[in-house]
N, C-alpha and C. Protein backbone atom coordinates (compact mmCIF):
# COMPACT_ATOMS: atom_id res chain seq x y z
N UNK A 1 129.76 4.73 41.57
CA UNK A 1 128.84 5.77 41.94
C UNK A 1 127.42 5.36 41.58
N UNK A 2 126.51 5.43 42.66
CA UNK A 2 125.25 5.36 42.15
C UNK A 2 124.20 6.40 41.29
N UNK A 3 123.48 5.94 40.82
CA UNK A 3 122.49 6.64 40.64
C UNK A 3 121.27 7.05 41.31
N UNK A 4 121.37 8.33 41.69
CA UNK A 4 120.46 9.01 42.88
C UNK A 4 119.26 9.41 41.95
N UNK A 5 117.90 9.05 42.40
CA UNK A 5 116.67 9.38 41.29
C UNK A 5 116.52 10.69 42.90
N UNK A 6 116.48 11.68 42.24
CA UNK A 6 115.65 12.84 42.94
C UNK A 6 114.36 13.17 42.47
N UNK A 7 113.67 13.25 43.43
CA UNK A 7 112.20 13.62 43.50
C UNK A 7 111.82 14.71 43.85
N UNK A 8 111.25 15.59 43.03
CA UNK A 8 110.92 16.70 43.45
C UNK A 8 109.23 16.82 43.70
N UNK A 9 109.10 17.56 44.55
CA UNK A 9 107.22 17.36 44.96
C UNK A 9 107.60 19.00 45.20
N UNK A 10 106.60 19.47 44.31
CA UNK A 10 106.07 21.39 44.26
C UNK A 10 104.60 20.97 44.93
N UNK A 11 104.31 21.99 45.57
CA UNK A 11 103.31 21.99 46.76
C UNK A 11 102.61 23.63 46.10
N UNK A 12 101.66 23.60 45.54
CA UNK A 12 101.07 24.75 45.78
C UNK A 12 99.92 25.11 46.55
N UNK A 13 99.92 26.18 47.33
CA UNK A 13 98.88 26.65 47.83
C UNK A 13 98.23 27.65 47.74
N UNK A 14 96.72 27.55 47.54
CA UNK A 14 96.33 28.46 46.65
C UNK A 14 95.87 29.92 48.01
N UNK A 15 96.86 30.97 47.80
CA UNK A 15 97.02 32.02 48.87
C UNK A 15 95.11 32.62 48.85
N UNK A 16 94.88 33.02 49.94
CA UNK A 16 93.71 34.00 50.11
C UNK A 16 94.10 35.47 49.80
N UNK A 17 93.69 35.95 48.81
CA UNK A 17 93.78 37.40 48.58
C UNK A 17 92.81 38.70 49.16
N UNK A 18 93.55 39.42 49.80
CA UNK A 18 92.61 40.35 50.59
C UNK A 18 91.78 41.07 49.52
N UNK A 19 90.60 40.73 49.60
CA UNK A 19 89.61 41.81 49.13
C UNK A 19 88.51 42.32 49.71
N UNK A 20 87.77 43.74 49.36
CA UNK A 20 87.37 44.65 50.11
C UNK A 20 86.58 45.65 49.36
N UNK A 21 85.37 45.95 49.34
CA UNK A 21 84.48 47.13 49.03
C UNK A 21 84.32 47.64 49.52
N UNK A 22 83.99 49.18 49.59
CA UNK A 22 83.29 50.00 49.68
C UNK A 22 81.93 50.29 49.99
N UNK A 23 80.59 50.33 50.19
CA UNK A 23 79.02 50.85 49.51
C UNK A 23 78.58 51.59 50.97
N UNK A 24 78.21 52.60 50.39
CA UNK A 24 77.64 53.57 51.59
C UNK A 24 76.63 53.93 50.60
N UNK A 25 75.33 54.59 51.29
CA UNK A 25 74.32 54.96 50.38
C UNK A 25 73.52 56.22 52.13
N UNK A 26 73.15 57.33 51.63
CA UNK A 26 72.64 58.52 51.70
C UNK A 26 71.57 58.78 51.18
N UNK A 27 70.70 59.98 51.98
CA UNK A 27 69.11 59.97 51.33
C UNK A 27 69.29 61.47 51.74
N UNK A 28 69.35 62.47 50.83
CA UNK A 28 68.95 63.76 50.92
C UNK A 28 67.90 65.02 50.40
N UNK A 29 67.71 65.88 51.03
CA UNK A 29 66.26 66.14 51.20
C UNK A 29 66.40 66.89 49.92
N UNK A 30 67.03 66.61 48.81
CA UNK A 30 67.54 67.31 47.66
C UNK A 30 67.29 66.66 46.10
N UNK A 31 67.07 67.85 44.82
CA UNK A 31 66.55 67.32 44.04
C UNK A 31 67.74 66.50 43.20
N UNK A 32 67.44 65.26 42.61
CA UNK A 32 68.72 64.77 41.71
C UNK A 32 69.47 65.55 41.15
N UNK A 33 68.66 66.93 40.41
CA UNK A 33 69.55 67.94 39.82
C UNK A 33 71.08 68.59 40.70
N UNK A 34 70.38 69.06 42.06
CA UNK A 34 71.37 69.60 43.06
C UNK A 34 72.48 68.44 43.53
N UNK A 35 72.04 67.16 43.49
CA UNK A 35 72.80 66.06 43.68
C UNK A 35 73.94 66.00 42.75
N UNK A 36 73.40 65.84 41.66
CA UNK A 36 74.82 66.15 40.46
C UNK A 36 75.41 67.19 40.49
N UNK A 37 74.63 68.50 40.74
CA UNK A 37 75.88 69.49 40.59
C UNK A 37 76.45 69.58 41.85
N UNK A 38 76.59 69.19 42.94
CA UNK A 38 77.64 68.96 44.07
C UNK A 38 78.73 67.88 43.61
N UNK A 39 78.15 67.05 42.85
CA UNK A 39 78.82 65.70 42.37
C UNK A 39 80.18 66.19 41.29
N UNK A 40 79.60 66.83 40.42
CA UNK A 40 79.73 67.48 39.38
C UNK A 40 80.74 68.34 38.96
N UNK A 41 80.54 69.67 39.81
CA UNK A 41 81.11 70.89 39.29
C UNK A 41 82.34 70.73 39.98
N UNK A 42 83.19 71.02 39.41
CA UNK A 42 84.81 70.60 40.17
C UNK A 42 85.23 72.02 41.80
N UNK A 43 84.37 73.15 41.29
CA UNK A 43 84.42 73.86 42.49
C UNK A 43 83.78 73.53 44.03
N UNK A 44 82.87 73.26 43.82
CA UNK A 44 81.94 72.01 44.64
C UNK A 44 82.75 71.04 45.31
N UNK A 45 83.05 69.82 44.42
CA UNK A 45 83.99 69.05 44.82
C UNK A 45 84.94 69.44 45.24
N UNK A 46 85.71 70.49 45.18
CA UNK A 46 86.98 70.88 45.70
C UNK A 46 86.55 71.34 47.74
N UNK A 47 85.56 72.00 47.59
CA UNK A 47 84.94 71.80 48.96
C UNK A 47 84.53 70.54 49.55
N UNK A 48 84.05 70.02 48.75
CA UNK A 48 83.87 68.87 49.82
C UNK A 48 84.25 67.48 49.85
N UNK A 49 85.21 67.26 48.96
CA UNK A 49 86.11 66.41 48.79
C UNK A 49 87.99 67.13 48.77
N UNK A 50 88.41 67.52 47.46
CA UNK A 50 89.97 67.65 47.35
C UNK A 50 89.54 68.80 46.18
N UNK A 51 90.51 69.29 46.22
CA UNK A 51 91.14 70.16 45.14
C UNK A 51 91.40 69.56 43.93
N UNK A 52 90.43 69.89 42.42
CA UNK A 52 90.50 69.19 41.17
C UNK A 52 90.65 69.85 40.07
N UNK A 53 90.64 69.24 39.00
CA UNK A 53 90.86 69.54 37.94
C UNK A 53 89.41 68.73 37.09
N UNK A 54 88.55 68.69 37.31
CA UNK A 54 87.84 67.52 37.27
C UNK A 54 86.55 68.34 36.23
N UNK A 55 86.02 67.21 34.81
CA UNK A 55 85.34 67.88 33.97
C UNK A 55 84.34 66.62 33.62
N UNK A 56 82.96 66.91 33.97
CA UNK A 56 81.79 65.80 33.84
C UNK A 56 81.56 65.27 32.02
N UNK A 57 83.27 65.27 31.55
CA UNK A 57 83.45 64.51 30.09
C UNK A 57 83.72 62.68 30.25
N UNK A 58 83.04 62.01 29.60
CA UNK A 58 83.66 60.89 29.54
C UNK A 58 85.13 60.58 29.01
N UNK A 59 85.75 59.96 29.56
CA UNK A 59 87.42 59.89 29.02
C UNK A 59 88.49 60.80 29.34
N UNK A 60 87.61 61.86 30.57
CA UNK A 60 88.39 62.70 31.18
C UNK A 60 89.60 62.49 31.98
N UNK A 61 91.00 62.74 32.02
CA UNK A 61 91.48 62.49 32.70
C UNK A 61 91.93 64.11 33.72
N UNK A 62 91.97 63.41 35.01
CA UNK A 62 92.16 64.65 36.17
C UNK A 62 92.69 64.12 37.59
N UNK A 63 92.92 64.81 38.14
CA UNK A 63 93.68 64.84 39.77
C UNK A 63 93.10 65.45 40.34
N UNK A 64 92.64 64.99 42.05
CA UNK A 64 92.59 65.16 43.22
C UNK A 64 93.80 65.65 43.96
N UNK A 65 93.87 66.83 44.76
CA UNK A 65 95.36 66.56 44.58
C UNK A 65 95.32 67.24 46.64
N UNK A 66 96.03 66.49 47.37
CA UNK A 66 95.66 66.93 48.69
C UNK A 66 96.87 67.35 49.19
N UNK A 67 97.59 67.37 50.73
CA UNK A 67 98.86 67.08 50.92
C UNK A 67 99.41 65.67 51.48
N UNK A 68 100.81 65.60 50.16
CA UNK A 68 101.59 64.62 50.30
C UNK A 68 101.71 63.83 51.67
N UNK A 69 101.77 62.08 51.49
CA UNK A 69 101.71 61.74 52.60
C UNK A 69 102.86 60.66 52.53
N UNK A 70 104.38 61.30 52.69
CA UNK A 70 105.39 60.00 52.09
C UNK A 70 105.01 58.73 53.23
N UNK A 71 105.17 59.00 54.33
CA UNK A 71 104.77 57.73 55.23
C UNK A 71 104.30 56.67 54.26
N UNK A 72 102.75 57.08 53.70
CA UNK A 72 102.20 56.16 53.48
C UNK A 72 102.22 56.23 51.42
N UNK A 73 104.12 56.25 51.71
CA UNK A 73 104.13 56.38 49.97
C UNK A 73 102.77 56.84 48.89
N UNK A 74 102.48 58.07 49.64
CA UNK A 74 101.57 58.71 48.88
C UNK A 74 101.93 60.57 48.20
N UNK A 75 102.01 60.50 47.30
CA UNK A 75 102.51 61.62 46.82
C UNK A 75 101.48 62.94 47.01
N UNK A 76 100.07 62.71 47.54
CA UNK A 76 98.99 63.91 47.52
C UNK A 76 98.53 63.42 46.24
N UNK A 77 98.46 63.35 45.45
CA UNK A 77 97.59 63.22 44.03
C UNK A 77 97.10 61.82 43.63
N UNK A 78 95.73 61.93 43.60
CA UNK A 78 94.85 61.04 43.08
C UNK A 78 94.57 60.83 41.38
N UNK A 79 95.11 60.18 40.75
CA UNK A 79 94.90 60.20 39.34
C UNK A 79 93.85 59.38 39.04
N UNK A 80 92.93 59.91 37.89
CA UNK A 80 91.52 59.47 37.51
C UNK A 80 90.88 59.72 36.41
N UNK A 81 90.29 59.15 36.31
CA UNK A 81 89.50 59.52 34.80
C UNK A 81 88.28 58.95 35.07
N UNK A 82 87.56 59.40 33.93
CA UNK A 82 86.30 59.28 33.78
C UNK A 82 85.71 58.07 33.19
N UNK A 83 84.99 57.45 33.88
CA UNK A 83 84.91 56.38 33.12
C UNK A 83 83.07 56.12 32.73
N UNK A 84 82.51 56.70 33.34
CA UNK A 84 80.81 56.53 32.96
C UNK A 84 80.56 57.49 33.53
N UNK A 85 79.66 57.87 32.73
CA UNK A 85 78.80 59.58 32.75
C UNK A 85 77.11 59.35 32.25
N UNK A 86 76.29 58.88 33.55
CA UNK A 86 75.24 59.31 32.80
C UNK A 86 74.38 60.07 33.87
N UNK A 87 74.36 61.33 33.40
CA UNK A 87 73.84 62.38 33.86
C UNK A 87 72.35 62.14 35.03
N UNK A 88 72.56 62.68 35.39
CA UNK A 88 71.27 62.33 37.15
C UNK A 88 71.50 61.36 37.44
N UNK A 89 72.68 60.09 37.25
CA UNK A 89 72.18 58.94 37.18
C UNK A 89 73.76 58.14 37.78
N UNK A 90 74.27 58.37 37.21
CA UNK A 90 75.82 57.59 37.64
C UNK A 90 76.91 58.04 37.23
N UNK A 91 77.83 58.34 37.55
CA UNK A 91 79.23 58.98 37.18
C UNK A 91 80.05 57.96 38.16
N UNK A 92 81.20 57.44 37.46
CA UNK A 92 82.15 56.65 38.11
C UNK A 92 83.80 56.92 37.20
N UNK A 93 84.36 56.80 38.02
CA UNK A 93 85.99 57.39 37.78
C UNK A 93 87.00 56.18 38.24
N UNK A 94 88.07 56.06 37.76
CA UNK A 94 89.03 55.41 38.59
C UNK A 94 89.71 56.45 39.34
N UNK A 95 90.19 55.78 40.46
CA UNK A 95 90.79 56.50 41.57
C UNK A 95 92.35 55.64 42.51
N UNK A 96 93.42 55.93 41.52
CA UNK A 96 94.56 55.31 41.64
C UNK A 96 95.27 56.71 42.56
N UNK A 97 96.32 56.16 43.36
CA UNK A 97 97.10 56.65 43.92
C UNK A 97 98.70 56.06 43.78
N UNK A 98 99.76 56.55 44.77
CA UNK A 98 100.75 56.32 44.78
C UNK A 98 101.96 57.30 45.25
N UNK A 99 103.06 56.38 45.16
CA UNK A 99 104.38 57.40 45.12
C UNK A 99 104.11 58.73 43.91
N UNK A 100 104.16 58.14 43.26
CA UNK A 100 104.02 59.08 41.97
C UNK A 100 103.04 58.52 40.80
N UNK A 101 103.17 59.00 39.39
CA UNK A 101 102.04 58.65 38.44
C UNK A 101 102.48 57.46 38.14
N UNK A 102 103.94 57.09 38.39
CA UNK A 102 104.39 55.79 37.25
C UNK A 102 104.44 54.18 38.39
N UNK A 103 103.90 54.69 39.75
CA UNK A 103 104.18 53.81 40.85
C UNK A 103 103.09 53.79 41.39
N UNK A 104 101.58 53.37 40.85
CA UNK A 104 100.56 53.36 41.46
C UNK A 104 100.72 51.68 42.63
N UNK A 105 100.04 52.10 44.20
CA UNK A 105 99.73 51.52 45.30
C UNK A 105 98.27 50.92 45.41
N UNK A 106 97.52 51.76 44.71
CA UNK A 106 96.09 51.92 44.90
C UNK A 106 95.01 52.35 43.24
N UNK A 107 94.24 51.30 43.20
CA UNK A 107 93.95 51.05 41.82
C UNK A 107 92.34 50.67 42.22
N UNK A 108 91.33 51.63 42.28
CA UNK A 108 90.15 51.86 42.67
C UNK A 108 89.36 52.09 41.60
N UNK A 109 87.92 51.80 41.59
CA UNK A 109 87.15 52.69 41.15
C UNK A 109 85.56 53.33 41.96
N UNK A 110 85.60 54.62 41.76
CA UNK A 110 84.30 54.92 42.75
C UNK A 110 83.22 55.73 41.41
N UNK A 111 82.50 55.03 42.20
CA UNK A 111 80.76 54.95 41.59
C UNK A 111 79.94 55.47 42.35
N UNK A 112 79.27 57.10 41.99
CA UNK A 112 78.04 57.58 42.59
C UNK A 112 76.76 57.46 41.63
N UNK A 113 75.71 56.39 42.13
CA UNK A 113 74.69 56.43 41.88
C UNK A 113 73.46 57.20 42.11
N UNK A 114 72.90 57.71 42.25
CA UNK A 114 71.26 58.76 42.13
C UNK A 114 70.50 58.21 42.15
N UNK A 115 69.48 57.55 42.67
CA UNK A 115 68.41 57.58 42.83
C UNK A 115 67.20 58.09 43.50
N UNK A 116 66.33 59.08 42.46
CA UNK A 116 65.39 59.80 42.97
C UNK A 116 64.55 58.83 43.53
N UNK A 117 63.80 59.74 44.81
CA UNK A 117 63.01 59.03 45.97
C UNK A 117 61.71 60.43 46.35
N UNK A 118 60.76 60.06 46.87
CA UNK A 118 59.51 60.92 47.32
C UNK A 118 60.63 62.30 48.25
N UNK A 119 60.39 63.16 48.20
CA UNK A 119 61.43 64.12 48.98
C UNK A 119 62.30 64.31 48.88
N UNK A 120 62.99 63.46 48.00
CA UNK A 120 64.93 63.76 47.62
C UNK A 120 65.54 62.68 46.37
N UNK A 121 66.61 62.56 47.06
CA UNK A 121 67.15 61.81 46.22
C UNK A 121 68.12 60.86 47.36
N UNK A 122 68.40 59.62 47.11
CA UNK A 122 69.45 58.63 47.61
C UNK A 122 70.44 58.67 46.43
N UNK A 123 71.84 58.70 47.72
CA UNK A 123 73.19 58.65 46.75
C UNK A 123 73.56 57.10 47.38
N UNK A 124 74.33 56.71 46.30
CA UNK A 124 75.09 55.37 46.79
C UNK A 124 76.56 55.49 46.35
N UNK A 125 77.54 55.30 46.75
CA UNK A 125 78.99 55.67 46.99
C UNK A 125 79.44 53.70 46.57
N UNK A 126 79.97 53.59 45.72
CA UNK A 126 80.81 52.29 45.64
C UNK A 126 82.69 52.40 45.22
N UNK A 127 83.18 52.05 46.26
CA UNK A 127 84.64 52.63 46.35
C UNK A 127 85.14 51.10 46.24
N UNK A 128 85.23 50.76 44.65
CA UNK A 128 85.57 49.19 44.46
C UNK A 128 87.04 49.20 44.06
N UNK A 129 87.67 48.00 44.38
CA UNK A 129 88.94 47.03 44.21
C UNK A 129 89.89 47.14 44.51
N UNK A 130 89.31 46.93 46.47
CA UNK A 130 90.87 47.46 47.04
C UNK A 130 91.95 46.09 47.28
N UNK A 131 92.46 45.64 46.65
CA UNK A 131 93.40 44.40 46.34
C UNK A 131 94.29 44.41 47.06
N UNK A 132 94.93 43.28 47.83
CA UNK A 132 95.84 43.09 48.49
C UNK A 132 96.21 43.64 49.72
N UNK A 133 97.42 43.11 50.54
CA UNK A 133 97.38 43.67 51.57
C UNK A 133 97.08 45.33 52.39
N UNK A 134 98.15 45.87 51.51
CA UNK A 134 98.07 47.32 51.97
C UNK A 134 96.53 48.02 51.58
N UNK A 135 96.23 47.61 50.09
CA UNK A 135 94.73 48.18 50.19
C UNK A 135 94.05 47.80 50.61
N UNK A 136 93.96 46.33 51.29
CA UNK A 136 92.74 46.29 52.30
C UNK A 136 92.88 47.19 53.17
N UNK A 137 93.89 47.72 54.04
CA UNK A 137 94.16 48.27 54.84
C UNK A 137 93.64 49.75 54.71
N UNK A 138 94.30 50.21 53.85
CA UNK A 138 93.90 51.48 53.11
C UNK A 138 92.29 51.52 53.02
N UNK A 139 91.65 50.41 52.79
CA UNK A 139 90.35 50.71 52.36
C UNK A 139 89.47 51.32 54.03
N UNK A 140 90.20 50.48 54.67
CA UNK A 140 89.32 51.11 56.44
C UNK A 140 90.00 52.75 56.71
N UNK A 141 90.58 53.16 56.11
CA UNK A 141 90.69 54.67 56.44
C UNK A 141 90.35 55.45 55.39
N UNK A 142 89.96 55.04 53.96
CA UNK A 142 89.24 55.65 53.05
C UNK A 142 87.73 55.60 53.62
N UNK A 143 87.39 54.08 53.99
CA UNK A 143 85.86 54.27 54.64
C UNK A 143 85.43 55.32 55.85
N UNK A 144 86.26 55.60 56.55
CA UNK A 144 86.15 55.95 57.85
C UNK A 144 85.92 57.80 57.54
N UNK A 145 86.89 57.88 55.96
CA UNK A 145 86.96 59.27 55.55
C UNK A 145 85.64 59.66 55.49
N UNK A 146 85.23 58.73 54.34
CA UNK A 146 83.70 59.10 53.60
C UNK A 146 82.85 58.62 54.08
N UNK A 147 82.87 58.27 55.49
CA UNK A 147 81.36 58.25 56.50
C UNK A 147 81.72 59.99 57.56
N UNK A 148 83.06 59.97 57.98
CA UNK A 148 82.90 60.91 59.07
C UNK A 148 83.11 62.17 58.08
N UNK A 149 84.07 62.53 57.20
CA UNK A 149 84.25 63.65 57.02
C UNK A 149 83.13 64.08 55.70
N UNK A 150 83.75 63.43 54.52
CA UNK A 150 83.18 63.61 53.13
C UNK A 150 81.68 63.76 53.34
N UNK A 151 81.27 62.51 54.10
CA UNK A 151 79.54 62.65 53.88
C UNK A 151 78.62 64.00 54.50
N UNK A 152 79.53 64.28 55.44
CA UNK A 152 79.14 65.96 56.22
C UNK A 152 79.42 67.30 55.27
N UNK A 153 81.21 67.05 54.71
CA UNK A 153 80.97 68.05 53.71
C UNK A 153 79.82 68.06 52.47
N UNK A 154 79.46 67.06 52.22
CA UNK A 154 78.85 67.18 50.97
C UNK A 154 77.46 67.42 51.34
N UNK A 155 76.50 67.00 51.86
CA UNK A 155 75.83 67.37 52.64
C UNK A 155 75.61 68.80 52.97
N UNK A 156 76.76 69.73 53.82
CA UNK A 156 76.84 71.04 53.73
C UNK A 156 76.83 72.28 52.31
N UNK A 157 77.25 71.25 51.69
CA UNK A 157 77.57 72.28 50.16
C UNK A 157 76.06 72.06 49.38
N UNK A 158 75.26 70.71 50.07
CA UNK A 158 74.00 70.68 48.82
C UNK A 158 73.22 71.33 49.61
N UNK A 159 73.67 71.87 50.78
CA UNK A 159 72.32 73.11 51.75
C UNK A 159 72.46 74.27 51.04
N UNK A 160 74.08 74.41 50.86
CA UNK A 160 74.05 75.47 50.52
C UNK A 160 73.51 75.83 48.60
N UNK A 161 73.18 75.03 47.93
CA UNK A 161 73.42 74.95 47.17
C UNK A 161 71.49 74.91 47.16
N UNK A 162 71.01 74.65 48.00
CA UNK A 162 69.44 74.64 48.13
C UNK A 162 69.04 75.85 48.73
N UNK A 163 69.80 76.44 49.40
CA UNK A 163 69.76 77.63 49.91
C UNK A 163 69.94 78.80 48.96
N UNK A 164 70.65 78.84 48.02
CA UNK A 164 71.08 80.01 46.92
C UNK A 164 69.73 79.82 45.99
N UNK A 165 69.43 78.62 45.91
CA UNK A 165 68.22 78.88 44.86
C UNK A 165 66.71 79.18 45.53
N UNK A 166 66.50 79.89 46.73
CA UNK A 166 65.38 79.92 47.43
C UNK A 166 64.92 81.36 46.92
């Protein structure tokens, strides 16, 4: 019997990983103050985003909570916390989803910035780290949300919200 020398040759290739941001930015005819409290107050947000539990504490944890979407192994609830709080200025949260709490799909974080301007204020929206296949995917119908729908509601609630204080 001979002796067979086997050769093994491992081939790696280094895969392309889908990645994908977010950044939309807005200029409204509104003072930074009214900007945060649309941002802010969880009743607010519940209009013009989802239904929350949501408290402008650092280290807060809270849910978005919409209806369930099993198709797209989504249970309705957005789990999040607080992760930077500085008042007129930036508030950013993580924004995970999933089947449930223990099976997150979607592992985000969104960042609203403020910056006051002559006549208002500019918002900037950063909806970062949508990883891999399905969240790239995911990320073009989160964008599509918060240009057509979100940016109109919110918008509507800071009229109204300029309107009560006249």
């Amino acid at each position: 019997m001979r002796n067979k020398k086997v050769t093994y040759i491992c081939v790696i290739k280094k895969l392309h990983v889908m990645k994908r941001d977010i950044v939309m930015k807005w200029f409204y005819p509104n003072s930074p103050e009214e900007v945060w409290e649309c941002l802010t107050d969880a009743d607010l947000m519940g209009q013009w985003l989802m239904k929350n539990d949501f408290k402008p504490v650092l280290g807060h944890k809270f849910q978005f909570r919409a209806k369930p979407k099993p198709a797209f192994k989504w249970d309705g609830i957005v789990y999040c916390e607080v992760t930077e709080l500085a008042p007129l200025k930036r508030l950013s949260f993580t924004w995970r989803g999933g089947p449930d709490n223990t099976a997150t799909t979607l592992d985000t974080v969104v960042t609203w910035t403020l910056q006051p301007k002559e006549n208002g204020t500019e918002l900037t929206l950063e909806h970062k780290g949508f990883t891999g296949t399905r969240s790239y995917l995911v990320s073009f119908m989160m964008e599509s949300g918060w240009k057509k729908h979100i940016a109109k509601r919110f918008a509507r609630e800071l009229e109204k919200i300029a309107h009560a204080k006249l």
